[in-house]
C-alpha atoms as a PDB file:
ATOM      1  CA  UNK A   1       8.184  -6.826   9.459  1.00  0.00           C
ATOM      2  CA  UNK A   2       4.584  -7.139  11.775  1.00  0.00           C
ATOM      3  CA  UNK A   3       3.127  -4.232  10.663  1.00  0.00           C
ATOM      4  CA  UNK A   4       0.368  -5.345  12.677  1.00  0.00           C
ATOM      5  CA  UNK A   5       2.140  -5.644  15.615  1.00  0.00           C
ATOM      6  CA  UNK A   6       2.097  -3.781  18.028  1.00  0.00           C
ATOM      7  CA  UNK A   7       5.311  -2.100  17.909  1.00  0.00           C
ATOM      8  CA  UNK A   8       5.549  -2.540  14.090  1.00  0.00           C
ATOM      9  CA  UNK A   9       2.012  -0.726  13.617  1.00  0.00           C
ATOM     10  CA  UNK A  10       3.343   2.040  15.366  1.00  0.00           C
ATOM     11  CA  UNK A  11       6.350   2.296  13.886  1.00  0.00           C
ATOM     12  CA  UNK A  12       4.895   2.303  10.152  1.00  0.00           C
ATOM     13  CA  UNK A  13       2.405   5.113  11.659  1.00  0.00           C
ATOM     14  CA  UNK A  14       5.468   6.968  12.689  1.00  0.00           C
ATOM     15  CA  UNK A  15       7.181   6.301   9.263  1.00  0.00           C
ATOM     16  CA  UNK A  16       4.256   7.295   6.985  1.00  0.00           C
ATOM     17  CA  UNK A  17       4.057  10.776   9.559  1.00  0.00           C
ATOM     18  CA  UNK A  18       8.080  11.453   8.302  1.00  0.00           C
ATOM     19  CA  UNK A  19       6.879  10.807   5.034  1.00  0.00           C
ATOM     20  CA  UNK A  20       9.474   8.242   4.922  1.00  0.00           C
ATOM     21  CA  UNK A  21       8.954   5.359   1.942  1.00  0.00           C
ATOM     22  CA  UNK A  22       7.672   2.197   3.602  1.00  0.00           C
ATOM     23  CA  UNK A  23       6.554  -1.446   2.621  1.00  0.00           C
ATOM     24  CA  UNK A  24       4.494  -2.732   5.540  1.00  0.00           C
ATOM     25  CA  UNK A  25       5.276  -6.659   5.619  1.00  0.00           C
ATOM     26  CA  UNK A  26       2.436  -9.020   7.202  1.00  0.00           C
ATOM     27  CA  UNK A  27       1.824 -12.617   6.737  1.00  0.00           C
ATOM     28  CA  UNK A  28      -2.017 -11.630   6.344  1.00  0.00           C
ATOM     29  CA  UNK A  29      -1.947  -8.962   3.428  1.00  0.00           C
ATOM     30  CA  UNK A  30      -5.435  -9.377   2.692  1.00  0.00           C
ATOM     31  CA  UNK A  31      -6.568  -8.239   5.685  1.00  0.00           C
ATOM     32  CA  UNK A  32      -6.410  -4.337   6.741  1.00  0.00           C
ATOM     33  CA  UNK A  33      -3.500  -2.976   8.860  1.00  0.00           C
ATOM     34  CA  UNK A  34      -4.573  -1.235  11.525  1.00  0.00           C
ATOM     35  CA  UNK A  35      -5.119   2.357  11.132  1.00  0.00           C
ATOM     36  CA  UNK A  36      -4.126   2.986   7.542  1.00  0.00           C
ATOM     37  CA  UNK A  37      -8.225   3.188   6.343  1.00  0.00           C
ATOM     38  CA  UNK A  38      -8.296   7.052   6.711  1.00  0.00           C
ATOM     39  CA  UNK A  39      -8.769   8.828   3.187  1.00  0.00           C
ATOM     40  CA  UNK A  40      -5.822  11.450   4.586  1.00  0.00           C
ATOM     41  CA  UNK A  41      -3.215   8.515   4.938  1.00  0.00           C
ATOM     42  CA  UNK A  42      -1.037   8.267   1.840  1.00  0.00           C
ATOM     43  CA  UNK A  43      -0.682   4.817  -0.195  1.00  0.00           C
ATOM     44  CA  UNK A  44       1.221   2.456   1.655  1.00  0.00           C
ATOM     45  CA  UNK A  45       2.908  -0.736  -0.286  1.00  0.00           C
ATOM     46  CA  UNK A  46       1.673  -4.192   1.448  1.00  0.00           C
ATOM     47  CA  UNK A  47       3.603  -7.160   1.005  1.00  0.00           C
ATOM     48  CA  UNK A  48       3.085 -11.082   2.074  1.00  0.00           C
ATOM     49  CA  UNK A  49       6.370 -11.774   4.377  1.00  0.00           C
ATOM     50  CA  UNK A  50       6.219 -15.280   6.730  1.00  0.00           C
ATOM     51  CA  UNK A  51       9.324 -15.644   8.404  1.00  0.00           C
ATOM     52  CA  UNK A  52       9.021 -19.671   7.627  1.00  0.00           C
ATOM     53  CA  UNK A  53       8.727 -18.828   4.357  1.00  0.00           C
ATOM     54  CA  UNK A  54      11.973 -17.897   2.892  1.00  0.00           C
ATOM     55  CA  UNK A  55      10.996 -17.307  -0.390  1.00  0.00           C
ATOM     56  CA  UNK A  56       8.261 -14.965   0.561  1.00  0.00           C
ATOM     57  CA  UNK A  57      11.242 -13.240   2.374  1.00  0.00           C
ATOM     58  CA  UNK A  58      13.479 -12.898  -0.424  1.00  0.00           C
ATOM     59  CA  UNK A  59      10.885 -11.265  -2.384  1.00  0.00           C
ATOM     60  CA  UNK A  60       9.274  -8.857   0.333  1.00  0.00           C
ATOM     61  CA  UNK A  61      13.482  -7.840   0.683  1.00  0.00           C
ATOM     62  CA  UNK A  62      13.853  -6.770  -3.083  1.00  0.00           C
ATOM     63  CA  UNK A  63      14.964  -2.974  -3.225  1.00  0.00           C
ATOM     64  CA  UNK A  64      14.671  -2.380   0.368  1.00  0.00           C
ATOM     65  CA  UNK A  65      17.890  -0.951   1.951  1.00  0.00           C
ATOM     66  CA  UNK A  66      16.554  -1.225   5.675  1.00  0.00           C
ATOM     67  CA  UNK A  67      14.801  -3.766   7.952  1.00  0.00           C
ATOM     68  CA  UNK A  68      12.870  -3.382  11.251  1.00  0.00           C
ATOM     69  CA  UNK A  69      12.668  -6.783  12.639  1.00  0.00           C
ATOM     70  CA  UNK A  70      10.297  -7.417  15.339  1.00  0.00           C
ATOM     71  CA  UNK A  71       8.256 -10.620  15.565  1.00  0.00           C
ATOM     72  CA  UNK A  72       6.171 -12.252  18.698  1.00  0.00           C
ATOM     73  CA  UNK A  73       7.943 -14.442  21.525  1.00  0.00           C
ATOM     74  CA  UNK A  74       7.900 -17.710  20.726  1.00  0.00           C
ATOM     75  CA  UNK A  75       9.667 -21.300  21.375  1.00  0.00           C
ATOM     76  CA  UNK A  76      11.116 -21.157  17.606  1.00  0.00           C
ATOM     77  CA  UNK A  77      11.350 -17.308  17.531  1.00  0.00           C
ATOM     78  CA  UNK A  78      16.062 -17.643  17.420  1.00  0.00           C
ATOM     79  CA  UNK A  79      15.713 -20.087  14.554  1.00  0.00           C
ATOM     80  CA  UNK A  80      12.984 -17.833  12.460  1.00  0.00           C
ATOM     81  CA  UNK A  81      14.791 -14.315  13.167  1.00  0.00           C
ATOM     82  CA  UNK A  82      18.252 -15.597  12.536  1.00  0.00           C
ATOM     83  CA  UNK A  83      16.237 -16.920   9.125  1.00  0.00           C
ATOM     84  CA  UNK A  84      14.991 -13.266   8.282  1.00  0.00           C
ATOM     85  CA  UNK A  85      18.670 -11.518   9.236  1.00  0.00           C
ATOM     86  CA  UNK A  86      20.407 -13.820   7.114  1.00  0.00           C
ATOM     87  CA  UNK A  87      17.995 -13.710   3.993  1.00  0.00           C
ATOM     88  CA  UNK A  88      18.282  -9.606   4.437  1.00  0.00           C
ATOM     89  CA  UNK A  89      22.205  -9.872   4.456  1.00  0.00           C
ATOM     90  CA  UNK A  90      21.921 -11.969   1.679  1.00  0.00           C
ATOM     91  CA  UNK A  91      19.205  -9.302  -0.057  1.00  0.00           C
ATOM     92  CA  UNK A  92      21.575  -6.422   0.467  1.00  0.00           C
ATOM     93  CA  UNK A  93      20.217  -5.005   3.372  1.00  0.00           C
ATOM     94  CA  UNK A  94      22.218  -2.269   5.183  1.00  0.00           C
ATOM     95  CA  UNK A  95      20.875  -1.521   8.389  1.00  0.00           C
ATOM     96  CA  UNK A  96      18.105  -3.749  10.484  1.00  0.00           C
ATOM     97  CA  UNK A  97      16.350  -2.703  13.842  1.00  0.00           C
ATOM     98  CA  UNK A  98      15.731  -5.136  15.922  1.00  0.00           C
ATOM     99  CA  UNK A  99      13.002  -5.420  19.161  1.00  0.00           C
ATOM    100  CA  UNK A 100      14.601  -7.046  21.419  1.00  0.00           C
ATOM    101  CA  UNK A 101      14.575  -7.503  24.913  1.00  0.00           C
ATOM    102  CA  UNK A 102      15.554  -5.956  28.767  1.00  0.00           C
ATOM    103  CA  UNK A 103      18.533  -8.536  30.258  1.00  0.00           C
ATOM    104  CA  UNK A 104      19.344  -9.973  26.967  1.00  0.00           C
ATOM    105  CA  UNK A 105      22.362 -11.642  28.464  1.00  0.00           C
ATOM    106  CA  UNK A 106      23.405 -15.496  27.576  1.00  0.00           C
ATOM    107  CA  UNK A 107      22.813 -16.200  31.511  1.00  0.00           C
ATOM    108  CA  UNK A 108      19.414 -14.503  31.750  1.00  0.00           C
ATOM    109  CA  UNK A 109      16.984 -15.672  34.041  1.00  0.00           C
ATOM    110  CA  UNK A 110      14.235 -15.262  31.457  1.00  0.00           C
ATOM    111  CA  UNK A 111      14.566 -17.597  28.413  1.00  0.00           C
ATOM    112  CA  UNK A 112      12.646 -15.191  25.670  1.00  0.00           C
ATOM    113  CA  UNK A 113      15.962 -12.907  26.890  1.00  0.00           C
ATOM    114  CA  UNK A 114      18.350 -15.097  26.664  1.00  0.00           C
ATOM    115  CA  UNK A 115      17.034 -16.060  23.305  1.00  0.00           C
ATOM    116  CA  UNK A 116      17.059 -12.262  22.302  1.00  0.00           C
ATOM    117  CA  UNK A 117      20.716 -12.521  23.415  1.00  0.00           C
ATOM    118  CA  UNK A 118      21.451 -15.168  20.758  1.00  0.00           C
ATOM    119  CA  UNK A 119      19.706 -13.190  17.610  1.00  0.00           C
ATOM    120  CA  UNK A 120      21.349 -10.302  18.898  1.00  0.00           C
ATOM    121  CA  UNK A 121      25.383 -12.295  18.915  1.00  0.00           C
ATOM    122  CA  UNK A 122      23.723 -13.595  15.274  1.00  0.00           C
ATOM    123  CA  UNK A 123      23.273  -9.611  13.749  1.00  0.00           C
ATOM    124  CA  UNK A 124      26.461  -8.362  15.011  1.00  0.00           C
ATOM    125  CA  UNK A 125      28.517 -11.316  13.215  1.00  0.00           C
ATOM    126  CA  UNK A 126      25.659 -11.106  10.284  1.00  0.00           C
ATOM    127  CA  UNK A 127      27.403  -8.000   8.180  1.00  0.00           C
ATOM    128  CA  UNK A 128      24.721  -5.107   8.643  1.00  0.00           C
ATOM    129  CA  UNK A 129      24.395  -2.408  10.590  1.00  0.00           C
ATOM    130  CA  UNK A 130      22.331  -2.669  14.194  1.00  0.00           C
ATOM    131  CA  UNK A 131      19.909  -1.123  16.001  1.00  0.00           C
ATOM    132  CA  UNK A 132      19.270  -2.824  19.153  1.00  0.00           C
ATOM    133  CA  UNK A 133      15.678  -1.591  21.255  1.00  0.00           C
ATOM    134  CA  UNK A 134      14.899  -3.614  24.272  1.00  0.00           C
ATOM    135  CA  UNK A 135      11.804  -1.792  25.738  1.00  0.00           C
ATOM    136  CA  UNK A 136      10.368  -2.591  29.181  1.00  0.00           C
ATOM    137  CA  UNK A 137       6.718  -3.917  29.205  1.00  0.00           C
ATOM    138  CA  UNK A 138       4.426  -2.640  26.908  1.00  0.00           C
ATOM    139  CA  UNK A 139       2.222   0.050  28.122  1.00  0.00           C
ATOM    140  CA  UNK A 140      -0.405  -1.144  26.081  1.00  0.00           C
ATOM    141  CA  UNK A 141       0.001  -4.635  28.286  1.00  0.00           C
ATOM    142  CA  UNK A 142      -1.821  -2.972  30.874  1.00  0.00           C
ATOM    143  CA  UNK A 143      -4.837  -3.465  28.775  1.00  0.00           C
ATOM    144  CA  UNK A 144      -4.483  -7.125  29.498  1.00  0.00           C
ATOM    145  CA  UNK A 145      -5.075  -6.402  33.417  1.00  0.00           C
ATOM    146  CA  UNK A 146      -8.844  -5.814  32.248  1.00  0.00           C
ATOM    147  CA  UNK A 147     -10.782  -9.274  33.204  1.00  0.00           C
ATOM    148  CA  UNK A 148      -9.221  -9.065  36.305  1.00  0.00           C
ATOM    149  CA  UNK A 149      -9.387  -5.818  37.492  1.00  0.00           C
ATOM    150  CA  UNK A 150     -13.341  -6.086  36.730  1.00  0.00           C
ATOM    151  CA  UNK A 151     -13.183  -8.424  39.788  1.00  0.00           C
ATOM    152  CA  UNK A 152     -11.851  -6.256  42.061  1.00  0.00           C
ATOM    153  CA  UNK A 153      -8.096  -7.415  41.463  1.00  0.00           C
ATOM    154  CA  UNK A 154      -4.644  -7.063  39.880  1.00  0.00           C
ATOM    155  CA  UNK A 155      -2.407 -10.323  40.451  1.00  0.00           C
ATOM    156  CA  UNK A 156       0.743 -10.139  40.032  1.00  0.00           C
ATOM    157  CA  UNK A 157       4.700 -12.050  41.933  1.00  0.00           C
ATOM    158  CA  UNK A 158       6.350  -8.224  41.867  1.00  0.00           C
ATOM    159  CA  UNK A 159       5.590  -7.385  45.412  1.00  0.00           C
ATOM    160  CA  UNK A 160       6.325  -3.596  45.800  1.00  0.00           C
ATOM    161  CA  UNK A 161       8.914  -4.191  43.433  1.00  0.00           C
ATOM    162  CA  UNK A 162       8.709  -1.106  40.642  1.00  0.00           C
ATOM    163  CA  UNK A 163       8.293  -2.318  37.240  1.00  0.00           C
ATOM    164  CA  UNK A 164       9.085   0.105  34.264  1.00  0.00           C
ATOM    165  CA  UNK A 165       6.727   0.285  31.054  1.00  0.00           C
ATOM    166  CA  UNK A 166       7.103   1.873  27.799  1.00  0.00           C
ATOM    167  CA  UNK A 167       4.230   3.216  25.262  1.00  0.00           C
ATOM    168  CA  UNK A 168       4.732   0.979  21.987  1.00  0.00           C
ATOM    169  CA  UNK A 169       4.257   4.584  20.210  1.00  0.00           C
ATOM    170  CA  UNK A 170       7.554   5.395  21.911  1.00  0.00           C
ATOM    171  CA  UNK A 171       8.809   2.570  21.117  1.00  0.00           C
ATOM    172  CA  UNK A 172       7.915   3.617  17.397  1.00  0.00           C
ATOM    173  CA  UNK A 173       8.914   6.942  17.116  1.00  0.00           C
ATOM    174  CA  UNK A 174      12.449   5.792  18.377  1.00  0.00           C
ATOM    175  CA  UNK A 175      12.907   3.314  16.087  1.00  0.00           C
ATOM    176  CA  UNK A 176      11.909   5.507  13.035  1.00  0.00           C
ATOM    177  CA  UNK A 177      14.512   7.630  14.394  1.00  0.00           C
ATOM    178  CA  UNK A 178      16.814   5.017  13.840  1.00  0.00           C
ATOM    179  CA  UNK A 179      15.521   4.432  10.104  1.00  0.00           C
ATOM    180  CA  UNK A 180      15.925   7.709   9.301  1.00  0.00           C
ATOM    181  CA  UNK A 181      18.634   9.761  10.965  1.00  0.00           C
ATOM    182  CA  UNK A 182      22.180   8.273  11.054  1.00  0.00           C
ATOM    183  CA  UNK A 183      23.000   9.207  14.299  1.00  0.00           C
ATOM    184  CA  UNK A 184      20.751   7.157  16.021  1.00  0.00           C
ATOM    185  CA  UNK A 185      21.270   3.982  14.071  1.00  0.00           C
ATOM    186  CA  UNK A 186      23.645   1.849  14.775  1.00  0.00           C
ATOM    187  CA  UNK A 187      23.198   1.864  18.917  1.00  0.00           C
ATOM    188  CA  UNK A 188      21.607  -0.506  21.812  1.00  0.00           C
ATOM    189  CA  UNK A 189      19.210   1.706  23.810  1.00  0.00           C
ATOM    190  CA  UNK A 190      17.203   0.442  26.523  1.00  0.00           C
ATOM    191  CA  UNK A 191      13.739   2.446  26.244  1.00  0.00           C
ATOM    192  CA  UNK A 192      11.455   2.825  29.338  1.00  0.00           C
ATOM    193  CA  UNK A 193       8.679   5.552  30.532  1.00  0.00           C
ATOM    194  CA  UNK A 194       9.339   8.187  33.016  1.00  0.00           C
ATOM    195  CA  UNK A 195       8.738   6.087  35.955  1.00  0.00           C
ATOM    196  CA  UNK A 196       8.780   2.875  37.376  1.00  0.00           C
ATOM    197  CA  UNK A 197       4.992   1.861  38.920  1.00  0.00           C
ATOM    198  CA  UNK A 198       4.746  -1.270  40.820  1.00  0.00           C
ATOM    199  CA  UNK A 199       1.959  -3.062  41.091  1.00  0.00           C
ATOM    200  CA  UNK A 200       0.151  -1.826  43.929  1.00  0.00           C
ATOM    201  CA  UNK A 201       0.335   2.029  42.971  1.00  0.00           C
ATOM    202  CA  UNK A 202      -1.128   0.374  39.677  1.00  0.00           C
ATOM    203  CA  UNK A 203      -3.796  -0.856  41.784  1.00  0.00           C
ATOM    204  CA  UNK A 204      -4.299   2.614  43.187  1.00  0.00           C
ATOM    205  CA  UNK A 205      -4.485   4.528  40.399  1.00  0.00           C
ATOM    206  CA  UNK A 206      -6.663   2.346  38.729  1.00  0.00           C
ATOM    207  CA  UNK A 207      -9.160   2.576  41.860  1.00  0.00           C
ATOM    208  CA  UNK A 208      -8.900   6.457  41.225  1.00  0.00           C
ATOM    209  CA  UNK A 209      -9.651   6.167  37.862  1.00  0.00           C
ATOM    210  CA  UNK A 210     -12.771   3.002  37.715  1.00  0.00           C
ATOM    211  CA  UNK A 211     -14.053   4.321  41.655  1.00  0.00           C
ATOM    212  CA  UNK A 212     -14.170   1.001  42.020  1.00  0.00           C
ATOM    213  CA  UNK A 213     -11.456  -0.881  45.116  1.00  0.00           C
ATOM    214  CA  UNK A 214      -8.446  -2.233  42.997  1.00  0.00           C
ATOM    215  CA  UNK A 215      -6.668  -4.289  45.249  1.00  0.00           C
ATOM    216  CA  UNK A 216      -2.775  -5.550  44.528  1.00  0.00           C
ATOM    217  CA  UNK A 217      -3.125  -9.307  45.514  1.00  0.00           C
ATOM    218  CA  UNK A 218       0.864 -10.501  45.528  1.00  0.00           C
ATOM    219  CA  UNK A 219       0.917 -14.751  44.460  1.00  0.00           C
ATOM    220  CA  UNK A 220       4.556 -17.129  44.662  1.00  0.00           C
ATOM    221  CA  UNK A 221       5.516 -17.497  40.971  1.00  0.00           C
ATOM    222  CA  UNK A 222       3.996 -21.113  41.192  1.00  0.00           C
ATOM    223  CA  UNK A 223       0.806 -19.444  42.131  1.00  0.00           C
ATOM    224  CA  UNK A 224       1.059 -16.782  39.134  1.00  0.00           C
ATOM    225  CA  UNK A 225       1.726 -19.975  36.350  1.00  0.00           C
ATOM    226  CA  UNK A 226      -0.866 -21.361  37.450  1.00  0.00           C
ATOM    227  CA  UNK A 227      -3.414 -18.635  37.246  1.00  0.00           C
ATOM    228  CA  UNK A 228      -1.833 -17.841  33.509  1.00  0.00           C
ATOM    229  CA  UNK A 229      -2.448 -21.077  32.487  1.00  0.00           C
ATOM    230  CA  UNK A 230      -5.896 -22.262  34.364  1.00  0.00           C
ATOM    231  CA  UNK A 231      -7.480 -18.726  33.999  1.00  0.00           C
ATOM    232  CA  UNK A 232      -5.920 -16.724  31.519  1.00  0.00           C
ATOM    233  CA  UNK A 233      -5.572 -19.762  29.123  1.00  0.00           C
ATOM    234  CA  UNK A 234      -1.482 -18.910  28.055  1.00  0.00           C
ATOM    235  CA  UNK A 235       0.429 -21.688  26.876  1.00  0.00           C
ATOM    236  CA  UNK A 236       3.063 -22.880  29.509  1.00  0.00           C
ATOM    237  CA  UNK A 237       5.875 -21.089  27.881  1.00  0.00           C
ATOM    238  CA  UNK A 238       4.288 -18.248  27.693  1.00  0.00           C
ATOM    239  CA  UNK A 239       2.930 -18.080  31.073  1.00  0.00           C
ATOM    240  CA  UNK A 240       6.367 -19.422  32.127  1.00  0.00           C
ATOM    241  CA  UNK A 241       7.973 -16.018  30.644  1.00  0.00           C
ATOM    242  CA  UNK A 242       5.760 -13.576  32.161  1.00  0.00           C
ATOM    243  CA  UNK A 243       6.366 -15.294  35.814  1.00  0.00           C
ATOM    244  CA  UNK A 244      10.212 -15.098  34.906  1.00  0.00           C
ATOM    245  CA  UNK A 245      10.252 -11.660  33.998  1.00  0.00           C
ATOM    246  CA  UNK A 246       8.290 -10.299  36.737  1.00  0.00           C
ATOM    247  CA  UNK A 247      10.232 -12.363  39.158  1.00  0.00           C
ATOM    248  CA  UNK A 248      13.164 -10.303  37.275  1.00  0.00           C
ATOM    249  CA  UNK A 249      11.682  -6.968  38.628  1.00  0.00           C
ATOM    250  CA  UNK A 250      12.164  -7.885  42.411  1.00  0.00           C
ATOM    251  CA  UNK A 251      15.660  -9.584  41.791  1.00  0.00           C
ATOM    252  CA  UNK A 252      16.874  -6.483  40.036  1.00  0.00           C
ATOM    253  CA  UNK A 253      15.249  -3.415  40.648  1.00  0.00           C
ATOM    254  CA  UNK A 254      13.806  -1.622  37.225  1.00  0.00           C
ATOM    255  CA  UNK A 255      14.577   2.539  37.133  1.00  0.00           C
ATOM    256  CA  UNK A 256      13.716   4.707  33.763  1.00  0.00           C
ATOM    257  CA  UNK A 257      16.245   5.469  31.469  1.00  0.00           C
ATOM    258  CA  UNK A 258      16.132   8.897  29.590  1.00  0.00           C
ATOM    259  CA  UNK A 259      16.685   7.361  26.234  1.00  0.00           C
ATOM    260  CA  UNK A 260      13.049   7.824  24.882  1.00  0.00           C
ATOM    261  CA  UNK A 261      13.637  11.969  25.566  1.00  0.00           C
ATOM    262  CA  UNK A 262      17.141  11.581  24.762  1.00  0.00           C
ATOM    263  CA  UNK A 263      16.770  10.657  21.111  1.00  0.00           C
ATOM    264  CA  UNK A 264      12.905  12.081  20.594  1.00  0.00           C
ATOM    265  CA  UNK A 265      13.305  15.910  22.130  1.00  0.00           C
ATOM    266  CA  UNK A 266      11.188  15.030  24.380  1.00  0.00           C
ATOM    267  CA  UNK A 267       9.379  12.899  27.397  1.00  0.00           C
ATOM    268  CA  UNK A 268       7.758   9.581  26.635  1.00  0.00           C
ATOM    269  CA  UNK A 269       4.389   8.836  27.464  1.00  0.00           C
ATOM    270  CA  UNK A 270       3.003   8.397  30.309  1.00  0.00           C
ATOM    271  CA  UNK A 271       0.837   5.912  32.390  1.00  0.00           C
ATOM    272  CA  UNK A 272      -1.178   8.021  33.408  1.00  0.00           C
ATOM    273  CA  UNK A 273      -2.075   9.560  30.171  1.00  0.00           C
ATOM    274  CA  UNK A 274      -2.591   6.167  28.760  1.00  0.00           C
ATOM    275  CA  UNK A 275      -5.051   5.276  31.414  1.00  0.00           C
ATOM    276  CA  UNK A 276      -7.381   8.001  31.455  1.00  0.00           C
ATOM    277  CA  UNK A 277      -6.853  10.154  28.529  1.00  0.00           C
ATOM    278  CA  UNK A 278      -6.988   6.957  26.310  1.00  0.00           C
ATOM    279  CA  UNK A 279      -8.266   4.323  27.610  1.00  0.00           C
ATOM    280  CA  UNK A 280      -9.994   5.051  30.424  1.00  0.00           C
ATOM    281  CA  UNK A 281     -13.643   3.250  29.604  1.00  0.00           C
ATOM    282  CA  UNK A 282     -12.011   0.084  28.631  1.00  0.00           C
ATOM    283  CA  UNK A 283     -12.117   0.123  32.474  1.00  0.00           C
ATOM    284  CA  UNK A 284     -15.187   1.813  33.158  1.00  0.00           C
ATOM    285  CA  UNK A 285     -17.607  -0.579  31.573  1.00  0.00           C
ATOM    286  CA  UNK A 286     -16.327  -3.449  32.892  1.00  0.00           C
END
């Protein structure tokens, strides 16, 4: 499921490079999923899946023997992914992977987390076999930094406070590990980069790389919700998360974990890379 997500795009890219059978399940199958128009890529089976739908999900589940289960963070997002474990138990689904989320704990100081917590207690009692992923930030996040950083600016609550990041490809390449070799699957692995980069090394780096100033300018959490909201037009519980879960980086200190290298053979992507091998004139013609 979201194989136009971002981790769910890379994961089917992943797949289809195993040559591992796939069905790629969107709730928009009429549009194109990114980067399956090249005349090399093999045939891929698209199928309309909507998670409030439950028909469309009994029918997207028939013959399948795995799920990866990774949907956007939303208010409703415990009552539609207990929805889409239950109708794959019920299908006669073995084994789902699930995105979820860093301090997934009932008494979480970020709500998306603690309502990753709850799907996660709902898949363990559910019958299948697990796979549990809670990557760090998305690498390709940083992209989101853009407006801003055209002004001169990062803003951010984390201090100095070093905040770990993961490349969704990463994230993709370990979950299709999980699909497809046995001795991955059923674990919980936390998945981060190499290193931890707060926000004003960001800041630096990205002055190295634009030769433009970048300048780190550290808001109160009030001040950060606001901006989300006022500037960057997020909804409140939306804006509300990211201020929670970069308040989470200064109240508990975020280190990498060697899982990515552990299970792929080798080291995950880096920020670095990702900023100027890949993406480095998204910044320079702003």
């Amino acid at each position: 499921m979201g194989a136009t997500g971002a981790t769910g795009n890379a994961l089917l890219h992943s797949l289809l490079a195993l040559g591992a059978p796939v069905r790629a399940l969107t709730r928009t199958p009429h549009m194109a999923i990114p980067g399956l128009g090249g005349a090399h890529r093999p045939p891929v089976e698209v199928q309309y899946a909507d998670a409030t739908d439950p028909h469309s999900l009994r029918t997207a589940f028939k013959g399948a023997d795995q799920l990866f289960l990774a949907m956007a963070n939303s208010p409703v997002q415990v009552e539609l992914e207990t929805r889409v474990i239950d109708t794959a138990a019920r299908a006669g689904i073995g084994h789902i992977v699930k995105i979820s989320a860093p301090a997934a704990e009932p008494d979480s100081p970020v709500a998306v987390s603690r309502g990753h917590h709850a799907i996660e207690e709902h898949l363990r009692a559910a019958g299948p076999t697990h796979t549990i992923l809670r990557p760090y930030a998305f690498t390709q996040n940083l992209l989101r930094l853009a407006p801003t950083v055209a002004q001169g600016v990062i803003l951010g609550t984390t201090g100095d406070a070093p905040c770990n990041h993961v490349d969704c490809r990463d994230i993709g390449d370990v979950a299709a590990a999980a699909l497809t070799r046995p001795a991955v699957a059923g674990g919980t692995y936390t998945l981060t980069g190499s290193e931890a980069v707060s926000y004003p090394e960001l800041a630096s780096r990205l002055t190295a790389l634009t030769g433009n100033r970048i300048r780190h300018v550290n808001l109160t959490p009030d001040e950060l919700r606001a901006h989300l909201i006022r500037d960057a037009h997020l909804p409140a519980w939306l804006a509300d998360h990211v201020t929670e879960i970069q308040q989470l980086a200064v109240t508990r200190p975020e280190t990498p974990t060697t899982t990515v290298t552990d299970i792929l053979g080798r080291p995950p992507r880096t920020v670095d890379a990702f900023l100027h091998d890949e993406h480095r004139a998204h910044f320079d013609t702003l």
